[in-house]
N, C-alpha and C. Protein backbone atom coordinates (compact mmCIF):
# COMPACT_ATOMS: atom_id res chain seq x y z
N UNK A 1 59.37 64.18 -121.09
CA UNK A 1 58.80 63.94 -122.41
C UNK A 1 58.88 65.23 -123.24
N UNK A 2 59.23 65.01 -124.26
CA UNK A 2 59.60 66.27 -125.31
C UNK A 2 58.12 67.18 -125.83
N UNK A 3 58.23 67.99 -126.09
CA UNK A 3 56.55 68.41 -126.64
C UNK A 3 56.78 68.56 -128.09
N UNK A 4 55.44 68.88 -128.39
CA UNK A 4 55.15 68.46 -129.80
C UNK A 4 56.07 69.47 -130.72
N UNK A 5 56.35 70.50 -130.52
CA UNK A 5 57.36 71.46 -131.09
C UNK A 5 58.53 71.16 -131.05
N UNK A 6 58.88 70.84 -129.71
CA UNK A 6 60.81 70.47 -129.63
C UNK A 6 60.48 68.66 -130.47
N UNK A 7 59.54 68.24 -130.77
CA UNK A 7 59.62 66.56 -131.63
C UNK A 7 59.55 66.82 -133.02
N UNK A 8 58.93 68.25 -133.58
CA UNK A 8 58.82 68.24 -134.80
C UNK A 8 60.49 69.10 -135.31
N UNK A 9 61.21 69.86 -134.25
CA UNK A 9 62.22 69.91 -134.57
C UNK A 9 63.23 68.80 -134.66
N UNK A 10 63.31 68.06 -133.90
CA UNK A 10 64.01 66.44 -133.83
C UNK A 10 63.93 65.54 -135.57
N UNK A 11 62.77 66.01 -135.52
CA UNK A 11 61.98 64.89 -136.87
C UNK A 11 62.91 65.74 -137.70
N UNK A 12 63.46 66.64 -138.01
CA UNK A 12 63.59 68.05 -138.99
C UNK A 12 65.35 67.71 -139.02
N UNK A 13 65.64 67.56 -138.12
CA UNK A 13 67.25 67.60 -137.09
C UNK A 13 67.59 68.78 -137.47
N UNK A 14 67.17 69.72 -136.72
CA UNK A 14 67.22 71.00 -136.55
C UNK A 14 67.36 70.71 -134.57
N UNK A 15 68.79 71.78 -134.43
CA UNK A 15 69.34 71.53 -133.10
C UNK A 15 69.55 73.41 -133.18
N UNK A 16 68.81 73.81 -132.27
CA UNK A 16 68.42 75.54 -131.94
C UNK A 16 69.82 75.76 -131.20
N UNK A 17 70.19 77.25 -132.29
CA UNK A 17 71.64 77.46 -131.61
C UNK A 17 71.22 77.93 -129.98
N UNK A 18 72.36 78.38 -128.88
CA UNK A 18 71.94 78.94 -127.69
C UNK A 18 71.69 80.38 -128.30
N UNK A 19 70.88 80.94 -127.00
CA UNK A 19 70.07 82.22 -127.85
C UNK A 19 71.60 82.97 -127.29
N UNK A 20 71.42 83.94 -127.95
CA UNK A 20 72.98 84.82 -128.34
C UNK A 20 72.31 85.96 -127.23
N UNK A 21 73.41 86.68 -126.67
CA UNK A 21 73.54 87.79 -125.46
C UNK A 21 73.18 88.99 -127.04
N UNK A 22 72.36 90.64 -126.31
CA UNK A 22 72.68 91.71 -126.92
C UNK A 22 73.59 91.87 -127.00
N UNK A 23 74.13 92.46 -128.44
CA UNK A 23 75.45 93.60 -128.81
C UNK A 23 75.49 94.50 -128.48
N UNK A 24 74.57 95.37 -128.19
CA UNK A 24 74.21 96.50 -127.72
C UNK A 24 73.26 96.94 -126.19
N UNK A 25 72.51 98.34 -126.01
CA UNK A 25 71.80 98.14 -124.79
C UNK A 25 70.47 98.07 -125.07
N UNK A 26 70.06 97.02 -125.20
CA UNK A 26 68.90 96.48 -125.12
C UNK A 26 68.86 94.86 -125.36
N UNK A 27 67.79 94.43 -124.77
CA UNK A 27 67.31 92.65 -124.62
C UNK A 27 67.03 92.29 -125.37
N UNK A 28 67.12 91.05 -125.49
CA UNK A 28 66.95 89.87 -126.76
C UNK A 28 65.72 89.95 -126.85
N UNK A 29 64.39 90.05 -125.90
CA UNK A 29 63.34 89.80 -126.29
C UNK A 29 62.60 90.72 -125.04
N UNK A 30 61.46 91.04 -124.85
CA UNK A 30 60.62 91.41 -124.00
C UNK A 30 58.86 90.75 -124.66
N UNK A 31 58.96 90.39 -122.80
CA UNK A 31 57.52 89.38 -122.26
C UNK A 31 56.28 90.89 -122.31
N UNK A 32 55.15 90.93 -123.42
CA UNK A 32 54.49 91.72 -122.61
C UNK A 32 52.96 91.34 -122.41
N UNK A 33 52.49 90.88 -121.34
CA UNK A 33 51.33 89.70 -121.12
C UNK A 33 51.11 88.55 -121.76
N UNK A 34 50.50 88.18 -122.92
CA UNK A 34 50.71 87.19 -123.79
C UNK A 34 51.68 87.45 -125.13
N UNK A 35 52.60 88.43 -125.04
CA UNK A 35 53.23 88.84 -126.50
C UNK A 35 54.72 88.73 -126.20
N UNK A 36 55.18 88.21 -127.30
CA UNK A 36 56.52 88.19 -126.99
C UNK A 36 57.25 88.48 -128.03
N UNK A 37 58.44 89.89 -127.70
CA UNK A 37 58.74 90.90 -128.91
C UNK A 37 60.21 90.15 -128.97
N UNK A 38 60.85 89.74 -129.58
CA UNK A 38 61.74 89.05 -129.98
C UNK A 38 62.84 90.23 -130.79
N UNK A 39 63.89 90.80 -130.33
CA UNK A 39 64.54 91.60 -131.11
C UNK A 39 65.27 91.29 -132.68
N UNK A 40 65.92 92.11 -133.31
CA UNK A 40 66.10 91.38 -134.81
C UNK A 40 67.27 90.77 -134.18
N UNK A 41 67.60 89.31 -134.90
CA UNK A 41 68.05 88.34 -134.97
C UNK A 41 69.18 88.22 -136.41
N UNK A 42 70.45 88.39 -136.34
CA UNK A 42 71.38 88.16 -137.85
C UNK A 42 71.48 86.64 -137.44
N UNK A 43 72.57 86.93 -138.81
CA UNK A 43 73.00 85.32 -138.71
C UNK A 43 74.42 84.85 -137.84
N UNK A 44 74.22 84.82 -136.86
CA UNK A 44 75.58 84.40 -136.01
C UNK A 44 74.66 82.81 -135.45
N UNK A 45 76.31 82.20 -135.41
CA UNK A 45 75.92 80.74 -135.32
C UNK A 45 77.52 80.45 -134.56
N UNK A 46 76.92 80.28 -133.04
CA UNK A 46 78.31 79.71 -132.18
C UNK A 46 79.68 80.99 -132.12
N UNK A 47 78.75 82.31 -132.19
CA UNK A 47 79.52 83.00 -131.42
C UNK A 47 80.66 83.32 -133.44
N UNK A 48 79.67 82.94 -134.54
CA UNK A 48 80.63 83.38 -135.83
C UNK A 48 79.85 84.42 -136.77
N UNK A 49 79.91 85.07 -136.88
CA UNK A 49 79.18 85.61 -138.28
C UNK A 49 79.06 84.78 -139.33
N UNK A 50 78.00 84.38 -140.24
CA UNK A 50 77.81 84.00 -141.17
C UNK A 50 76.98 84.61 -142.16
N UNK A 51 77.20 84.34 -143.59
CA UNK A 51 76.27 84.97 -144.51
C UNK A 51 76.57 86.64 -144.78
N UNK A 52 77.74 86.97 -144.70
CA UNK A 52 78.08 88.27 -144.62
C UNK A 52 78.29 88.85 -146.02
N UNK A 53 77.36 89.88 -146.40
CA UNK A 53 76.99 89.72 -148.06
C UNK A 53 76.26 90.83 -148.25
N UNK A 54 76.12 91.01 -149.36
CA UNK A 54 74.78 91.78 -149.99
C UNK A 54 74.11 90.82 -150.88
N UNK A 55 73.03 90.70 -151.15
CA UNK A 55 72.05 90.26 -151.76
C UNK A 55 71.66 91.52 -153.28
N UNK A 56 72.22 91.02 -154.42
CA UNK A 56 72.09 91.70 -155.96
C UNK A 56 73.60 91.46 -156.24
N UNK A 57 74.34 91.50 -154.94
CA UNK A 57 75.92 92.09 -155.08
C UNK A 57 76.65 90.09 -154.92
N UNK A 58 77.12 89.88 -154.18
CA UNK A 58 78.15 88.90 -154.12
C UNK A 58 77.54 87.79 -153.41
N UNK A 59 75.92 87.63 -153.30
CA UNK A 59 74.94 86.81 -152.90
C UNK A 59 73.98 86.66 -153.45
N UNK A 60 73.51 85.03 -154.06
CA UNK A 60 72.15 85.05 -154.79
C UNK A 60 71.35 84.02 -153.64
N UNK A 61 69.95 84.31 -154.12
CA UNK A 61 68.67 84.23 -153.14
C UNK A 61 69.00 83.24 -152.95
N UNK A 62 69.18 82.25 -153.07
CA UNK A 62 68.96 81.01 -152.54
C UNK A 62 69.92 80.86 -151.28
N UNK A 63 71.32 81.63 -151.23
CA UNK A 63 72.57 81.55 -150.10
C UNK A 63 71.60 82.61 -149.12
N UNK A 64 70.62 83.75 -149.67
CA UNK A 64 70.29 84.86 -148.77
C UNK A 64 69.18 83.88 -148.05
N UNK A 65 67.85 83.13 -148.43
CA UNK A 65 67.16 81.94 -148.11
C UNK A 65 67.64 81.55 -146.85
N UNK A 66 69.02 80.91 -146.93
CA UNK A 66 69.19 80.12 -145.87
C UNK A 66 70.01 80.88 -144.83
N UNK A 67 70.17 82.61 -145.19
CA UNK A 67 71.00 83.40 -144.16
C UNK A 67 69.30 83.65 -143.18
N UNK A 68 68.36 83.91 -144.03
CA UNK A 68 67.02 84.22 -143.09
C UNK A 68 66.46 82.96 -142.43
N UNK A 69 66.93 81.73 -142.98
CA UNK A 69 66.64 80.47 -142.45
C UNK A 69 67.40 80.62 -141.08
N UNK A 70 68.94 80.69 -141.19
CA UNK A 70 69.39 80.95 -139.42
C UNK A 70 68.83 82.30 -138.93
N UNK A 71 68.12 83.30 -139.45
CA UNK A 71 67.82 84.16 -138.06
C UNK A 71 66.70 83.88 -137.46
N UNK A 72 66.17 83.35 -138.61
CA UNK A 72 64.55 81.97 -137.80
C UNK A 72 64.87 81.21 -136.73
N UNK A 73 65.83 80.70 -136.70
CA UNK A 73 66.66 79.61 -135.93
C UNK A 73 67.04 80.06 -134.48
N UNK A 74 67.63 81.50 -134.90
CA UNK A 74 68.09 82.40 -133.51
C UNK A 74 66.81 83.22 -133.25
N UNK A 75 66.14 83.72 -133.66
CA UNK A 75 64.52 83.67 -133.05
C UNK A 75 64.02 82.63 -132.17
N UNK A 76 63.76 81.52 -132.69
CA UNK A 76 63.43 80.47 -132.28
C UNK A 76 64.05 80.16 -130.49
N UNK A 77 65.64 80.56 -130.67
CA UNK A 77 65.95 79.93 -129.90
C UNK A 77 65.62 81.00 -128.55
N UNK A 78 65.61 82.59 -128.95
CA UNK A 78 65.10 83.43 -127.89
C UNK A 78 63.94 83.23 -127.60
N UNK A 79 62.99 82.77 -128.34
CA UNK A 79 61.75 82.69 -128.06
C UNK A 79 61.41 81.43 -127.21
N UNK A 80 62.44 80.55 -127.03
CA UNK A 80 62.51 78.93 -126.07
C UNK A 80 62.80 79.85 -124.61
N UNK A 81 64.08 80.77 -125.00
CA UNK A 81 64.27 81.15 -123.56
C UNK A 81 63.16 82.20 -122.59
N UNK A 82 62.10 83.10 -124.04
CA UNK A 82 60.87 83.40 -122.95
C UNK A 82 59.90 82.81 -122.86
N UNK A 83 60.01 81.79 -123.17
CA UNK A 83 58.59 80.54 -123.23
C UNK A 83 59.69 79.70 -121.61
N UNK A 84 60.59 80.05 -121.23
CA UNK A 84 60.92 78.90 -120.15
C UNK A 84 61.35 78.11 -120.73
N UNK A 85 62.09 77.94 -121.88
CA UNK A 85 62.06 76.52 -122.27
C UNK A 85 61.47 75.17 -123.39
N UNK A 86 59.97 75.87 -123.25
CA UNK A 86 58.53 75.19 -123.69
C UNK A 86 58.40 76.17 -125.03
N UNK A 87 58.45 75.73 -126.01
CA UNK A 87 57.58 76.08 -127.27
C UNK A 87 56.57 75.56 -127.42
N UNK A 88 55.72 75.32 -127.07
CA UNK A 88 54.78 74.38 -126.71
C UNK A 88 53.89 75.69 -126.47
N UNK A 89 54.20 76.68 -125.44
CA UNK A 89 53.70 77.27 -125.12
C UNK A 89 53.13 78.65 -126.17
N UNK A 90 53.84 78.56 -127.39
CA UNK A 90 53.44 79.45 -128.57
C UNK A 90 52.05 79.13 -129.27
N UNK A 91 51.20 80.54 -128.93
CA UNK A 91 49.99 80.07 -129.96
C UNK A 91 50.24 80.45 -131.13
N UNK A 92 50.69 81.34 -131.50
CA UNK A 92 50.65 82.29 -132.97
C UNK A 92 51.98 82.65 -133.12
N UNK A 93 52.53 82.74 -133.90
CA UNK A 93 53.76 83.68 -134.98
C UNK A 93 53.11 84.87 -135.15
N UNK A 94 53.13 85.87 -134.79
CA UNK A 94 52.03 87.08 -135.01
C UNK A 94 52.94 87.75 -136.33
N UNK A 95 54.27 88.10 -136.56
CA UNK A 95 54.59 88.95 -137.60
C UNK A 95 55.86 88.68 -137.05
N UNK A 96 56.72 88.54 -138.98
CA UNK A 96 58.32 88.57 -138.65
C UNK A 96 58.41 89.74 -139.78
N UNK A 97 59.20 90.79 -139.58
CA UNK A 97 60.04 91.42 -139.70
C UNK A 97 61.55 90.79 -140.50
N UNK A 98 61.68 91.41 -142.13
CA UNK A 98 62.73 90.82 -142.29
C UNK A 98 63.37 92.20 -143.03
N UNK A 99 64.83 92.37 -142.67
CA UNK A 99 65.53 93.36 -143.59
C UNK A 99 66.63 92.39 -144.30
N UNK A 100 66.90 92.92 -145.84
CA UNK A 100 67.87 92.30 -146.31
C UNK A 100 68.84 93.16 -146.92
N UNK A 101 69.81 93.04 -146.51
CA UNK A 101 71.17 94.12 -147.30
C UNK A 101 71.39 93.55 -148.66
N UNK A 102 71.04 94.47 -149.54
CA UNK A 102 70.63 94.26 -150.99
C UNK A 102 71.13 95.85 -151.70
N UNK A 103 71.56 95.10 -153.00
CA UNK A 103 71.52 96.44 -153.94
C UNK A 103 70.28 96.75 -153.95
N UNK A 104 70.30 98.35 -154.57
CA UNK A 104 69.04 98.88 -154.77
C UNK A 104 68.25 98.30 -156.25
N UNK A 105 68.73 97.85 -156.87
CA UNK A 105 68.27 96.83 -158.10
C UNK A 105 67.37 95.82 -157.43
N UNK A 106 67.65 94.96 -156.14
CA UNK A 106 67.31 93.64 -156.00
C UNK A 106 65.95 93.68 -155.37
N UNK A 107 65.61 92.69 -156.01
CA UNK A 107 63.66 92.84 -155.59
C UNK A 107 63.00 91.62 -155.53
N UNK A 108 63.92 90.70 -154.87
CA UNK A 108 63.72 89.55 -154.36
C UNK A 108 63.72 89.21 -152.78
N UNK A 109 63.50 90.81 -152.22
CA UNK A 109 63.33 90.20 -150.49
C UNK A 109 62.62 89.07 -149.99
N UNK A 110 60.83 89.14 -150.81
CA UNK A 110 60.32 88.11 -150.23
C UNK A 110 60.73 87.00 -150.56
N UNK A 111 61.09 86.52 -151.31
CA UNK A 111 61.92 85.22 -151.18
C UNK A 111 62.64 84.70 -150.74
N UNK A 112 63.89 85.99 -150.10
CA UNK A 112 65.02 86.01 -149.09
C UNK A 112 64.40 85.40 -147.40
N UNK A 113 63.84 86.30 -147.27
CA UNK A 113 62.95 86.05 -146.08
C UNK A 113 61.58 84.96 -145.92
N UNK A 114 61.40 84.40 -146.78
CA UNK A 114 60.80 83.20 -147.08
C UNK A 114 61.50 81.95 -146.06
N UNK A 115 62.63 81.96 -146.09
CA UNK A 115 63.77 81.47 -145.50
C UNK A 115 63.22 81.02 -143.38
N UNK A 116 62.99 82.39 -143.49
CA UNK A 116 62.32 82.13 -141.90
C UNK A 116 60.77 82.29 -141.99
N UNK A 117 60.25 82.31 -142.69
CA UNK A 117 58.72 81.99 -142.96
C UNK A 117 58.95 80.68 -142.49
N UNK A 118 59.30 80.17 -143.78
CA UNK A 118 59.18 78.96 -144.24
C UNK A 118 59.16 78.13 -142.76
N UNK A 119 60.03 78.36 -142.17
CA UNK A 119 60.70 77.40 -140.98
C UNK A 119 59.80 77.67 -139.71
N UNK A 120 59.32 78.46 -139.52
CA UNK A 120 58.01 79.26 -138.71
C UNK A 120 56.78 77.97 -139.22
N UNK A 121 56.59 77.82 -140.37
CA UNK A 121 55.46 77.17 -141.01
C UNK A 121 55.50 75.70 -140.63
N UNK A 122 56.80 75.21 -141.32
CA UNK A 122 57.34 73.71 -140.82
C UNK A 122 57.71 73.43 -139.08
N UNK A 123 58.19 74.19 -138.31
CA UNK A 123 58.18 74.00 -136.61
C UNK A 123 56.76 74.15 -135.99
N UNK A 124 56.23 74.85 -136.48
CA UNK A 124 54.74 75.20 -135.26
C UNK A 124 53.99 74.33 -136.45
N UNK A 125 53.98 74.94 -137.64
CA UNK A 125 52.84 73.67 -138.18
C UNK A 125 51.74 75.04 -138.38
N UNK A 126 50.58 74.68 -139.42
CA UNK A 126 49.95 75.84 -139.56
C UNK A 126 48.46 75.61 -138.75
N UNK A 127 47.44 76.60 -138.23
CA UNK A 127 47.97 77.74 -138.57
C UNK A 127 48.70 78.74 -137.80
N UNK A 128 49.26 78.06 -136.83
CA UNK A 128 50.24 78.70 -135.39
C UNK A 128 51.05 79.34 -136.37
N UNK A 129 52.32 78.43 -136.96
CA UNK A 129 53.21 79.20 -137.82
C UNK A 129 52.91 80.46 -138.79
N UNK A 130 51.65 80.21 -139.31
CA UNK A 130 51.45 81.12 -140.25
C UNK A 130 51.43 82.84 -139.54
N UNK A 131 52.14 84.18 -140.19
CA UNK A 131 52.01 85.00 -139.91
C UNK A 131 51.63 86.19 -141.12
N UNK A 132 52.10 87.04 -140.81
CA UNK A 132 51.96 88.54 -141.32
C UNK A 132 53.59 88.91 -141.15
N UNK A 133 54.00 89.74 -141.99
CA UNK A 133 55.41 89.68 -142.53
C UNK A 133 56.01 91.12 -143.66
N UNK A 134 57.01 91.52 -143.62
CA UNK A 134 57.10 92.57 -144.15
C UNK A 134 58.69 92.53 -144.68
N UNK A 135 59.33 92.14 -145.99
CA UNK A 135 60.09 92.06 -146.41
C UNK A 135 60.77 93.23 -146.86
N UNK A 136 62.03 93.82 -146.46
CA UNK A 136 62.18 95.26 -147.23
C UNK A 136 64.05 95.10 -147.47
N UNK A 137 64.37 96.02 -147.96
CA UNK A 137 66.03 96.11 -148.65
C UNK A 137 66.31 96.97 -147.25
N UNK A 138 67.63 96.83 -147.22
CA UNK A 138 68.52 97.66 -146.99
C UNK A 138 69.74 98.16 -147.10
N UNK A 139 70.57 99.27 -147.28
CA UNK A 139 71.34 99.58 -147.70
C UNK A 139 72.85 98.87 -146.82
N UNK A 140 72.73 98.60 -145.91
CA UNK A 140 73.83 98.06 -144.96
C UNK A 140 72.61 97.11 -143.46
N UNK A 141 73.43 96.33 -143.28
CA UNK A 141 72.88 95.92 -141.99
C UNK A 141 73.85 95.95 -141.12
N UNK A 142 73.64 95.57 -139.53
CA UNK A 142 75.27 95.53 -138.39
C UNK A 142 75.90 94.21 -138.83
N UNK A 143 77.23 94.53 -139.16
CA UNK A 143 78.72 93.96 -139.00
C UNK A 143 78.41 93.23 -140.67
N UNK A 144 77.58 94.30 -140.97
CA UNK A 144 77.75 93.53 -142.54
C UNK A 144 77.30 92.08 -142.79
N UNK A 145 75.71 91.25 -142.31
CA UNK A 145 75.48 90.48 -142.22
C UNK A 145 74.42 90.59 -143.79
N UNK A 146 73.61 89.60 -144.03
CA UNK A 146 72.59 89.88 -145.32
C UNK A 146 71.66 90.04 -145.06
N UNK A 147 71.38 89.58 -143.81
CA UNK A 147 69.55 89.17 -143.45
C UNK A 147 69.66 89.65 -141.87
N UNK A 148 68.70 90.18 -141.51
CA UNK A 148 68.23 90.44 -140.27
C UNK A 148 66.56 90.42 -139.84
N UNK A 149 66.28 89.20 -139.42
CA UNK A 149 64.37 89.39 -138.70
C UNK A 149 63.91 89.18 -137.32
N UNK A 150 63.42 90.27 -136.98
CA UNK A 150 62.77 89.94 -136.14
C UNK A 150 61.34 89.45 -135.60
N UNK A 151 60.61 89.61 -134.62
CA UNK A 151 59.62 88.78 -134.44
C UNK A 151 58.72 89.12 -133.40
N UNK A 152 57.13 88.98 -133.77
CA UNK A 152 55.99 89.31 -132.40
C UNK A 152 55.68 88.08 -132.43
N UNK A 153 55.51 87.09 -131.57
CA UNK A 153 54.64 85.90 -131.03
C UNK A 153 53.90 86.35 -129.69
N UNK A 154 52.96 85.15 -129.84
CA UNK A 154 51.69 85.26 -128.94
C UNK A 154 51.89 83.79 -128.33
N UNK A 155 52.21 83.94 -127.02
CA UNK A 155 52.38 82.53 -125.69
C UNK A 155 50.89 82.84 -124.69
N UNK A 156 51.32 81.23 -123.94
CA UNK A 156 50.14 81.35 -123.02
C UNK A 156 50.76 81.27 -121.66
């Protein structure tokens, strides 16, 4: 039987990519008692880069929206693999972390990153989904992606 998290994704048809291996040396996520640190997350989807941009420059918010909408997605899906499986097992979204590669003009992060709020809010449902959050620019991100967030949740 499905739990109430993997049914409200179904209802959504939202299908969680597989959680993606590090690029580098360090882990996708670390378990520490009830906390689970989720590393930053771009937008790769099936092993492709997507959303590869700046945000002020050759991307407007609404394309940057749905680049932070997939790193929600690839969060999500690391956070299935330290839950075992079970999202079910998430009490809280404690804080996402979002960087966006943006001109220095652009001053629409939180909206960019709204993107994986948002989807945090609609999967867990509030007030599990609801967190604490910190939207900021950046001058470049790795392999030239737009959006990068990461993530603290609280499991049982």
């Amino acid at each position: 039987m499905a739990g109430l998290v993997e049914g409200r994704l179904t209802e959504q048809g939202i299908i969680l990519p597989g959680a993606a291996s590090p690029a580098a040396n360090y882990v996708s996520y670390t378990v520490a008692g009830k906390i689970v640190f989720v590393s930053g997350q771009i937008t790769m989807l099936d092993n492709k880069l997507q959303f590869v941009g700046r945000l002020g420059d050759d991307m407007d918010v609404d394309t940057g929206y749905q680049a932070a909408r997939l790193c929600g997605l690839n969060l999500l899906a690391q956070l299935k693999s330290a839950c075992g499986g079970d999202l079910d097992r998430v009490r809280q979204v404690v804080k996402l972390g979002g960087f966006v590669n943006s001109t220095p003009e652009f001053t629409d992060q939180p909206k960019v990153i709204n993107g994986a709020s948002d989807l945090m809010v609609s999967v867990f449902g509030e007030p599990i989904g609801q967190h604490a959050r910190f939207a900021v620019g950046a001058p470049s991100l790795p392999l030239g992606v737009a959006v990068e967030v990461d993530g603290i949740f609280e499991i049982n």
